[in-house]
N, C-alpha and C. Protein backbone atom coordinates (compact mmCIF):
# COMPACT_ATOMS: atom_id res chain seq x y z
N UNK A 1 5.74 -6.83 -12.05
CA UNK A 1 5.16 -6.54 -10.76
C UNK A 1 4.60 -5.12 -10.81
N UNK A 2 3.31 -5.12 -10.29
CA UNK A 2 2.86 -4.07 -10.75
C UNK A 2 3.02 -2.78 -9.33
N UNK A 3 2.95 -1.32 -9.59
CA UNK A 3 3.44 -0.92 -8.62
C UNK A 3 4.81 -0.35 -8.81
N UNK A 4 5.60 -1.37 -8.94
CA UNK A 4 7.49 -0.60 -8.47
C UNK A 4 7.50 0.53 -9.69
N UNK A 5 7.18 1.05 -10.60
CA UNK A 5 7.39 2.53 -11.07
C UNK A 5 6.46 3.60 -10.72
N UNK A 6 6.30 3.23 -9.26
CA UNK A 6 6.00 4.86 -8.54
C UNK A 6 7.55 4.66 -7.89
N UNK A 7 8.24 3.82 -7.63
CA UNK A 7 9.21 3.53 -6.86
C UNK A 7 10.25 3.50 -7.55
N UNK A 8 10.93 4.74 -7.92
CA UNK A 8 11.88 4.39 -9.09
C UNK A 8 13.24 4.67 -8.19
N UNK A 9 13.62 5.02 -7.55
CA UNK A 9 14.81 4.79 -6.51
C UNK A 9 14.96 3.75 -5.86
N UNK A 10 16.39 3.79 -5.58
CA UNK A 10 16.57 3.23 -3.42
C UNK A 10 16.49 3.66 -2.80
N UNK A 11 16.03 3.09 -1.72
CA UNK A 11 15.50 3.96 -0.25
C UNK A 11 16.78 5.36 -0.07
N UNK A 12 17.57 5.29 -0.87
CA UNK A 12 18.64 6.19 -0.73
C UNK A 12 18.65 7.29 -1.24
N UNK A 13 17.48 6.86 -2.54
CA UNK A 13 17.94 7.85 -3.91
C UNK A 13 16.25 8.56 -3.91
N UNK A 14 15.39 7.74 -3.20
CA UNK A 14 13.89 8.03 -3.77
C UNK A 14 13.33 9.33 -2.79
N UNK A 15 12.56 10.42 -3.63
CA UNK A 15 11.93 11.25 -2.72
C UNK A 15 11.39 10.55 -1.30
N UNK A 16 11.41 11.21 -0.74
CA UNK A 16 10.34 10.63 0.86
C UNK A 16 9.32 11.18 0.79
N UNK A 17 8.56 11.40 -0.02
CA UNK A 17 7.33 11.90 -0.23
C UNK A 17 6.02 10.95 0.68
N UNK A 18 5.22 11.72 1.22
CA UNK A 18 3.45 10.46 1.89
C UNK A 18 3.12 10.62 1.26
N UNK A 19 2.80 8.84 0.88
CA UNK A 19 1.50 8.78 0.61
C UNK A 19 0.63 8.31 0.91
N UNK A 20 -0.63 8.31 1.08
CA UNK A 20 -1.74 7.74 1.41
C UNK A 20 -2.23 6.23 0.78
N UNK A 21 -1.84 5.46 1.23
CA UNK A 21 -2.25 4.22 1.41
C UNK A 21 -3.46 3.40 2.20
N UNK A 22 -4.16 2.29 1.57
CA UNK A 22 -5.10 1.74 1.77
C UNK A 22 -4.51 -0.01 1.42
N UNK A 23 -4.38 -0.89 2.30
CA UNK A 23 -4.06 -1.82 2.72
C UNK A 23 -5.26 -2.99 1.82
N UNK A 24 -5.39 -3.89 0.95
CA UNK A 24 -6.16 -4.33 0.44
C UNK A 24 -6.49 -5.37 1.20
N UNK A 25 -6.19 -5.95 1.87
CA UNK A 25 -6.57 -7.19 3.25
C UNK A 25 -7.57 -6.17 3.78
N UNK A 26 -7.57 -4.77 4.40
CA UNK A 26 -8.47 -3.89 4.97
C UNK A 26 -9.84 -3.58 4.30
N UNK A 27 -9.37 -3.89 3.30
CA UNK A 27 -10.71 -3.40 1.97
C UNK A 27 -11.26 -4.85 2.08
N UNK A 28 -10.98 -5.81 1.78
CA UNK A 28 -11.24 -7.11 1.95
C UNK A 28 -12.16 -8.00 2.97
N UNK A 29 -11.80 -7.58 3.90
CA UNK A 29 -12.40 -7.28 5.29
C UNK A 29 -13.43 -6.97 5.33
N UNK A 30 -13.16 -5.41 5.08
CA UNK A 30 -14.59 -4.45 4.68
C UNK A 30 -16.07 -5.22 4.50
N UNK A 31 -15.14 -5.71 3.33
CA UNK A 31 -16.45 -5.95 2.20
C UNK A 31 -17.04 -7.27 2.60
N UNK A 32 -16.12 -8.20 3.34
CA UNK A 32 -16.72 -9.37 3.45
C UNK A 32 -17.90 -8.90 5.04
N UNK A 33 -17.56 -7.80 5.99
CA UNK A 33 -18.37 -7.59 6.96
C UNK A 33 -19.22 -7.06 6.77
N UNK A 34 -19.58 -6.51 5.69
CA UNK A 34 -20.72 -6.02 5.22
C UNK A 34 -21.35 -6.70 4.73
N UNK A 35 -20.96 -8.06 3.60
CA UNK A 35 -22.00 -8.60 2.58
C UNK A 35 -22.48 -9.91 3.66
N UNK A 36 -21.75 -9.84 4.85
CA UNK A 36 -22.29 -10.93 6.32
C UNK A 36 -22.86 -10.19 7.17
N UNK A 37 -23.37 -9.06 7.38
CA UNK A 37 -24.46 -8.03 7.91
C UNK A 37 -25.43 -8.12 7.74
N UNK A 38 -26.84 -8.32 7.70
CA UNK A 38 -27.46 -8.32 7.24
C UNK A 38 -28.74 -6.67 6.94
N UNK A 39 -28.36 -5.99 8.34
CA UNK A 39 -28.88 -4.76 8.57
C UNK A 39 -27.34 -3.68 8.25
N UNK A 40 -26.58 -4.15 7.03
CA UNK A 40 -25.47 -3.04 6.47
C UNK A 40 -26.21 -2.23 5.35
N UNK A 41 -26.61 -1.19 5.81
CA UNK A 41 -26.71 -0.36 4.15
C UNK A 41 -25.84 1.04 3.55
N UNK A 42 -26.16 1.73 3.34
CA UNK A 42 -25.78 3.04 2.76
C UNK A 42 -23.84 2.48 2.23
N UNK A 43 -22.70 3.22 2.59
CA UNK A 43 -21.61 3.63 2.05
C UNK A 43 -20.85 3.74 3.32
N UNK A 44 -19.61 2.88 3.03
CA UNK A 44 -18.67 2.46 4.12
C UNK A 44 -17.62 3.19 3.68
N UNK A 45 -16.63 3.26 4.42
CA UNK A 45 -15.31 4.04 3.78
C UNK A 45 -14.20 3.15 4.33
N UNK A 46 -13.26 2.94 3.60
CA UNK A 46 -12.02 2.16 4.20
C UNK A 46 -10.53 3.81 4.02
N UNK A 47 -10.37 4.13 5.62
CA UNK A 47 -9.77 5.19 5.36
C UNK A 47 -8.27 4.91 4.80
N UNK A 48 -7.67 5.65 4.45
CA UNK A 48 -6.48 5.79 3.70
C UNK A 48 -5.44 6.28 5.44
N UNK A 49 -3.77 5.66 5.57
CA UNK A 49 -2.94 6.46 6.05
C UNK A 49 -2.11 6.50 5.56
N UNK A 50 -1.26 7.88 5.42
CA UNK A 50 0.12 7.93 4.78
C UNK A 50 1.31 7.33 5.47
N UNK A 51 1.79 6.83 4.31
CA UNK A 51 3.69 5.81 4.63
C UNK A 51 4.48 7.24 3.60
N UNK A 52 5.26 6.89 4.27
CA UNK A 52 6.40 7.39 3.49
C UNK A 52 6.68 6.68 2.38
N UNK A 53 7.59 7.38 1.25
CA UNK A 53 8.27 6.13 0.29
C UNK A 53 8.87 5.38 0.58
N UNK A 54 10.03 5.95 1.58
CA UNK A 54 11.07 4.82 2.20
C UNK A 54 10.10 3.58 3.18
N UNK A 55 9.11 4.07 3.54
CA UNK A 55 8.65 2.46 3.96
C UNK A 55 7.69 1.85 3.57
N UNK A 56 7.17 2.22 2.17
CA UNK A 56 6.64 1.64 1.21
C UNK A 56 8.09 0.87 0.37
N UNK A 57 9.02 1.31 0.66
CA UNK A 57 9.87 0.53 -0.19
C UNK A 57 10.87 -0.46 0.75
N UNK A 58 10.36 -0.46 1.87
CA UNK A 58 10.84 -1.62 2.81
C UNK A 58 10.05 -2.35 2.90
N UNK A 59 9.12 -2.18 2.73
CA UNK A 59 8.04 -3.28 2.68
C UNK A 59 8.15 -4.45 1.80
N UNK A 60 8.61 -3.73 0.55
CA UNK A 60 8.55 -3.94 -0.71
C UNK A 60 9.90 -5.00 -1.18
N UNK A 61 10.83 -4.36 -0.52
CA UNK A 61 11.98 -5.36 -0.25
C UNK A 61 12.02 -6.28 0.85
N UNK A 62 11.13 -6.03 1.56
CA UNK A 62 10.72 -7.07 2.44
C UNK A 62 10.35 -8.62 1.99
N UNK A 63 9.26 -8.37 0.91
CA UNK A 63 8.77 -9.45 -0.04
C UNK A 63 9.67 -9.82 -0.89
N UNK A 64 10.63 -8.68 -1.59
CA UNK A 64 11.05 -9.49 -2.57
C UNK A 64 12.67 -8.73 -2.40
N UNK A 65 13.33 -9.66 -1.48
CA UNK A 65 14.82 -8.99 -0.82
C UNK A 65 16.05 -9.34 -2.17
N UNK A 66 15.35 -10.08 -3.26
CA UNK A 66 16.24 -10.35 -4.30
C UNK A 66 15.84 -9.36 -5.59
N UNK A 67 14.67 -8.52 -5.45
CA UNK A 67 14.57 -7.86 -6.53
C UNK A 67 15.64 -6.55 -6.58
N UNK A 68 16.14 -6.38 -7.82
CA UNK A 68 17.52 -5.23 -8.34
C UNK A 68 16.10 -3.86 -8.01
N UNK A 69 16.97 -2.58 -7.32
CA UNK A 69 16.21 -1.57 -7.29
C UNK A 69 17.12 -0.48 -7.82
N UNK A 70 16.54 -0.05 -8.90
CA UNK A 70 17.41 1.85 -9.72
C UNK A 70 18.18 2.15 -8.58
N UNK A 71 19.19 3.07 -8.92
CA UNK A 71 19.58 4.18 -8.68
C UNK A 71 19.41 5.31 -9.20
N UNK A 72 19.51 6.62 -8.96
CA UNK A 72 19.07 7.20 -9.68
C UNK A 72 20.47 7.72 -10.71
């Protein structure tokens, strides 16, 4: 699974560091409202907001509540 080694703790053990995240359903979106535009030109931006680690990593166990996570 690609991803979990930015996540090398448990929500217990892992920095709480933000980060800036971009949602790929959002990018997805994007792109499909633009290439169904017909008057879309120039450069779109899909902005970024910061999560914390701890809820990047609830998320994460959200999906997969059986995956083993480090300690440190």
């Amino acid at each position: 699974m690609r991803g979990l080694p930015t996540c090398p703790g448990d929500r217990d053990t892992v920095d709480d560091k933000m980060k800036n995240v971009v949602d790929v359903r959002d990018v997805a979106e994007a792109l499909v409202r633009v290439y169904e535009t017909p008057e879309a030109s120039g450069r779109y931006i899909c902005r970024s907001y910061p999560m914390s680690m701890t809820e990047i990593l609830d998320i994460i166990k959200s999906f997969y509540p059986n995956l083993s996570y480090p300690n440190k």
